[in-house]
Protein backbone atom coordinates (compact mmCIF):
# COMPACT_ATOMS: atom_id res chain seq x y z
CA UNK A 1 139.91 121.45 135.16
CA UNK A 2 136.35 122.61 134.98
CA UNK A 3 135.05 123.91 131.60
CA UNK A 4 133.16 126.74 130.40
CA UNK A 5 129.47 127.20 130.52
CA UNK A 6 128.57 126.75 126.91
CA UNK A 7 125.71 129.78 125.84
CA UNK A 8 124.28 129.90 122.73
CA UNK A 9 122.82 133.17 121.15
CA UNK A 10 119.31 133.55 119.05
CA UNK A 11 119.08 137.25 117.95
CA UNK A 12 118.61 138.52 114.66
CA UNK A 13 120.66 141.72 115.03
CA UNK A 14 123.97 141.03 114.29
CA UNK A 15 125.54 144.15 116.19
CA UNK A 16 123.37 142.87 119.37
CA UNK A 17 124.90 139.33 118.52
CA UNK A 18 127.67 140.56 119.09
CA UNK A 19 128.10 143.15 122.59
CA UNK A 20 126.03 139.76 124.12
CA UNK A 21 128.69 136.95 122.65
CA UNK A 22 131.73 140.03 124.04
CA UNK A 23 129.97 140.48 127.48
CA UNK A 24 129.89 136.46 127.91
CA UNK A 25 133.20 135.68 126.43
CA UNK A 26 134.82 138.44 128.44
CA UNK A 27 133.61 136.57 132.05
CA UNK A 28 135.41 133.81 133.14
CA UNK A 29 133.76 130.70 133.02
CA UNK A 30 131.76 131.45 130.35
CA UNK A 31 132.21 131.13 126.45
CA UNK A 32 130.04 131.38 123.56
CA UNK A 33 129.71 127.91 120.98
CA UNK A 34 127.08 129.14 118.98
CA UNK A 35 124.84 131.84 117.17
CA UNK A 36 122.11 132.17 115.04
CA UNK A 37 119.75 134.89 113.87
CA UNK A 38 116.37 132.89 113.24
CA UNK A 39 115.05 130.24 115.40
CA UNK A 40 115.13 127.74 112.34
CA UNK A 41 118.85 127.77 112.28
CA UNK A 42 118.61 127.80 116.25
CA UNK A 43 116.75 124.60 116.60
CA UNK A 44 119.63 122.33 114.55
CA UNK A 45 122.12 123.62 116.47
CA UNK A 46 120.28 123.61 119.69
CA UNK A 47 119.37 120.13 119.76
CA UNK A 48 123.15 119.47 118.34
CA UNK A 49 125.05 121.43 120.52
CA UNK A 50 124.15 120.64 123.87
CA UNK A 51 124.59 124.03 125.65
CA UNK A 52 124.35 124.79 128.65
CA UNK A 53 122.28 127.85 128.63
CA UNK A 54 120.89 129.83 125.59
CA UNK A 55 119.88 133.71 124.88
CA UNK A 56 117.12 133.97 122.80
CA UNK A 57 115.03 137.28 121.59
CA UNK A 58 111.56 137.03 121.28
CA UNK A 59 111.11 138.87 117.69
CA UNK A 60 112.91 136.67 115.24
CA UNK A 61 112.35 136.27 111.36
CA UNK A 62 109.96 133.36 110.71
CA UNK A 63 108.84 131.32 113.97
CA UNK A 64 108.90 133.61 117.35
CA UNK A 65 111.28 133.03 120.21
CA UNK A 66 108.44 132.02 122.24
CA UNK A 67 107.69 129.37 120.04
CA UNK A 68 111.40 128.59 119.75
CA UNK A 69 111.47 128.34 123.43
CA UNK A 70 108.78 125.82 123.20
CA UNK A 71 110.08 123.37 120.17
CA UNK A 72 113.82 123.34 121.69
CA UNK A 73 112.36 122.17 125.38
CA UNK A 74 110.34 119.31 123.73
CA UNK A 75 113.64 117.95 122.62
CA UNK A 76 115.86 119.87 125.48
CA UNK A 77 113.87 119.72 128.33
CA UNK A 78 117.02 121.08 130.71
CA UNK A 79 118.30 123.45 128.62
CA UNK A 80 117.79 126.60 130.52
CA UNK A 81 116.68 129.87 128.53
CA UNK A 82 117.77 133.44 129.21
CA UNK A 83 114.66 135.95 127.28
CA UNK A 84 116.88 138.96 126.36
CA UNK A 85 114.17 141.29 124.00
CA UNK A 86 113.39 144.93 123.49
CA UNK A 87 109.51 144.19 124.21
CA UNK A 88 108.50 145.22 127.67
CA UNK A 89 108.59 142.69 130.21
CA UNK A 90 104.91 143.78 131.65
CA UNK A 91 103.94 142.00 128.46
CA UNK A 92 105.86 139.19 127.26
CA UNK A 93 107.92 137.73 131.08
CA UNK A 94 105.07 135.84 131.96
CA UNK A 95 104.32 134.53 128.60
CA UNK A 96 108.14 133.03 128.24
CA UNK A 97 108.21 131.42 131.69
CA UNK A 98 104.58 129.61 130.78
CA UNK A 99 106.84 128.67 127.85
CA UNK A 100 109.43 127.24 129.73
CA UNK A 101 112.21 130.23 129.86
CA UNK A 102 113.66 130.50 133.12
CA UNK A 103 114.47 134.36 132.94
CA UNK A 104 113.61 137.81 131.69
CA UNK A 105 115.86 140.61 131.04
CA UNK A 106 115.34 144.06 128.78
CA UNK A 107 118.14 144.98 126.04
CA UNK A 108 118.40 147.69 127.87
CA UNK A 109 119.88 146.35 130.91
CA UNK A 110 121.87 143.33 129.26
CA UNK A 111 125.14 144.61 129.43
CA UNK A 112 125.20 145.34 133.14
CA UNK A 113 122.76 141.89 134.27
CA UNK A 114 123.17 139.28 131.18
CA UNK A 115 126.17 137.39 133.38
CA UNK A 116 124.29 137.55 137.00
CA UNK A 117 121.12 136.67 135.11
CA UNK A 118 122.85 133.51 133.22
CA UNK A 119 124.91 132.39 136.58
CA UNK A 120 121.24 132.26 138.05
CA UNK A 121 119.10 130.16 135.79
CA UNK A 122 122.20 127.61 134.87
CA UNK A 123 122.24 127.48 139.31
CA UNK A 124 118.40 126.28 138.96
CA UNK A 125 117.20 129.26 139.76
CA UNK A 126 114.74 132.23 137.97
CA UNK A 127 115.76 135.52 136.73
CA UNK A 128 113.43 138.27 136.73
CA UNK A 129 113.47 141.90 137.67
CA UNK A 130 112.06 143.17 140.71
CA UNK A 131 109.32 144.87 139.91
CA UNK A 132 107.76 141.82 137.58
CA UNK A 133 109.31 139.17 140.33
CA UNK A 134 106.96 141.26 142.64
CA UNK A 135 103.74 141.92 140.51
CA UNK A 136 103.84 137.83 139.35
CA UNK A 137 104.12 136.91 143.28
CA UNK A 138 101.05 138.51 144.11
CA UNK A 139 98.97 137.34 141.42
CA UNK A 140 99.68 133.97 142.10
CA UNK A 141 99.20 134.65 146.02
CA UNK A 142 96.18 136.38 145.27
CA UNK A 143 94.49 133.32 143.29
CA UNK A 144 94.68 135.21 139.55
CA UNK A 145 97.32 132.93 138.17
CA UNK A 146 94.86 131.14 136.06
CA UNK A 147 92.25 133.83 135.49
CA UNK A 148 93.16 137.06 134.48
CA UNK A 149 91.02 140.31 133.43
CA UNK A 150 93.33 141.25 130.68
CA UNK A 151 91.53 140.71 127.88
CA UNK A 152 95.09 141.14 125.95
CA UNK A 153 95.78 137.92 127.26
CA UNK A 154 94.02 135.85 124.86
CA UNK A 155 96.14 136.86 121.93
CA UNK A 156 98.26 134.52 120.70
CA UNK A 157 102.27 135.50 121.15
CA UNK A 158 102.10 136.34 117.47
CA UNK A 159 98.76 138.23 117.57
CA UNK A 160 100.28 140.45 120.70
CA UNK A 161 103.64 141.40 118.40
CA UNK A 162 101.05 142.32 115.60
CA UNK A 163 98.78 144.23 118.17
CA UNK A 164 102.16 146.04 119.86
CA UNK A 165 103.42 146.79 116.25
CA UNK A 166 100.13 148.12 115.23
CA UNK A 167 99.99 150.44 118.34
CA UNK A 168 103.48 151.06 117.19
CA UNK A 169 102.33 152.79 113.98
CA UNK A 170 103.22 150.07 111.97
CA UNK A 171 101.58 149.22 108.38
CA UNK A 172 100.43 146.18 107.04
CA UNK A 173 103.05 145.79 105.42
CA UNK A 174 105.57 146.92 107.51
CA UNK A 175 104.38 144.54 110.15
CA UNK A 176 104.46 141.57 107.50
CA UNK A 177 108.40 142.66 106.60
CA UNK A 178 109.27 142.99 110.36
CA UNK A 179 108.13 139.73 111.30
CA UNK A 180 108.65 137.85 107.73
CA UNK A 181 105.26 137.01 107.64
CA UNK A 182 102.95 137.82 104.43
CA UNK A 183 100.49 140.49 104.12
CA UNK A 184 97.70 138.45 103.86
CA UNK A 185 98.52 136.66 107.51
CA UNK A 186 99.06 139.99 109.47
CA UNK A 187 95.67 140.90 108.25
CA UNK A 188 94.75 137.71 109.08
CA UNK A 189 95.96 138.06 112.65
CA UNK A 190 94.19 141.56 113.15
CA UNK A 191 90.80 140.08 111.79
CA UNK A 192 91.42 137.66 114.87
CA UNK A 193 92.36 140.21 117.48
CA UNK A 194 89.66 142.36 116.84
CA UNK A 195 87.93 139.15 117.14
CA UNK A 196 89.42 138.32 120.82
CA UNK A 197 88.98 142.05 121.55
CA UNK A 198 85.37 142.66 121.01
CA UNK A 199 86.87 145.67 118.65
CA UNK A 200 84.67 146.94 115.57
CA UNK A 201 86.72 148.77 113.03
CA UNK A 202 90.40 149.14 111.86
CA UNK A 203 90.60 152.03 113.21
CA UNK A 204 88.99 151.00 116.52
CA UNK A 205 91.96 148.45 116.69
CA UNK A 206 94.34 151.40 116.18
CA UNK A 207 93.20 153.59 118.66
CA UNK A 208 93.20 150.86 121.61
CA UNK A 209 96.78 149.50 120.50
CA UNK A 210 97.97 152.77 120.28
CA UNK A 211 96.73 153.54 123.54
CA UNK A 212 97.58 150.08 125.11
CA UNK A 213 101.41 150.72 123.85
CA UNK A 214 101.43 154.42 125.34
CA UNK A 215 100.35 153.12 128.64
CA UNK A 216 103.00 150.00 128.87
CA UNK A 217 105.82 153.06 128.22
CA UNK A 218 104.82 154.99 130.53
């Protein structure tokens, strides 16, 4: 008899936790073995559990899910990696795949896509929405795969959450309790994005993430 496709969840919102684990338990097939809501706990169980795919958000207490994605593939180099998150796609689907996730899929549309997204990756293939599928095509068949003109893309993953939070309207210390990260290294991380941005003042940083964030809802 064939067994179930063994998913494992990283999200640090248990309520979220928990409509993914019902939508995956309630297909047949399909069952959760695991959960965790920091990439810490993730990694043990990762690397212990053998699944066959995991769901991982990219805004997790402590190390990111990008990083996550990253540590678990140097020890699980076939475990395939669904990137469920709230950040917009235009920003962060690119950056998970160069980290080794084979798909990217908004909160927003979990419920309806998580199972046709997970059948795809655990099949070998890539899940991404059309519209990103499209725009990541023709960069590559256009030659900008390896350059690009967005300056944004020299941030670090950690430096573009602090940049998106700041646009946000996020504090200092806001930031630092969102991402359990100290005061001292958010302001670290703006010193360096101003840095990478060729941006002056505070409030020069403000204005341009505030600006940058309007334009990605738009």
């Amino acid at each position: 008899m064939a067994t179930n496709k063994q998913i494992y969840i990283v999200d640090d919102h248990p309520l979220m936790r928990k409509g993914l684990a019902m939508t995956i338990d309630k297909e047949m097939g399909y069952e959760v073995c695991g959960q965790a809501e920091s990439a810490e706990e993730a990694l043990a169980d990762l690397v212990k559990l053998n699944p066959d795919a995991a769901v991982v958000d990219i805004s997790l207490p402590g190390m990111n899910g990008i990083e996550l994605i990253k540590n678990v593939l140097h020890q699980k180099p076939n475990l395939k990696i669904l990137v469920v998150s709230r950040h917009d796609e235009e920003l962060y689907a690119e950056r998970a795949l160069r980290a080794g996730a084979k798909g990217y899929l908004m909160k927003l549309e979990a419920a309806e896509i998580l199972i046709t997204a997970l059948r795809q990756i655990i099949n070998g293939g890539i899940y991404l929405s059309e519209k990103i599928g499209a725009k990541m095509i023709m960069k590559i068949t256009s030659g900008n795969a390896a350059k690009s003109d967005n300056p944004l893309d020299l941030l670090s993953d950690r430096e573009l959450e602090v940049f998106e939070l700041t646009g946000k309207g996020l504090s200092t210390r806001e930031i630092g309790e969102k991402l359990h990260i100290s005061v001292k290294t958010v302001e670290s991380h703006r010193a360096n994005i101003k840095d990478k941005l060729q941006v002056e003042t505070a409030n020069d940083l403000m204005r341009h993430a505030v600006r940058w964030v309007e334009g990605t809802s738009q």
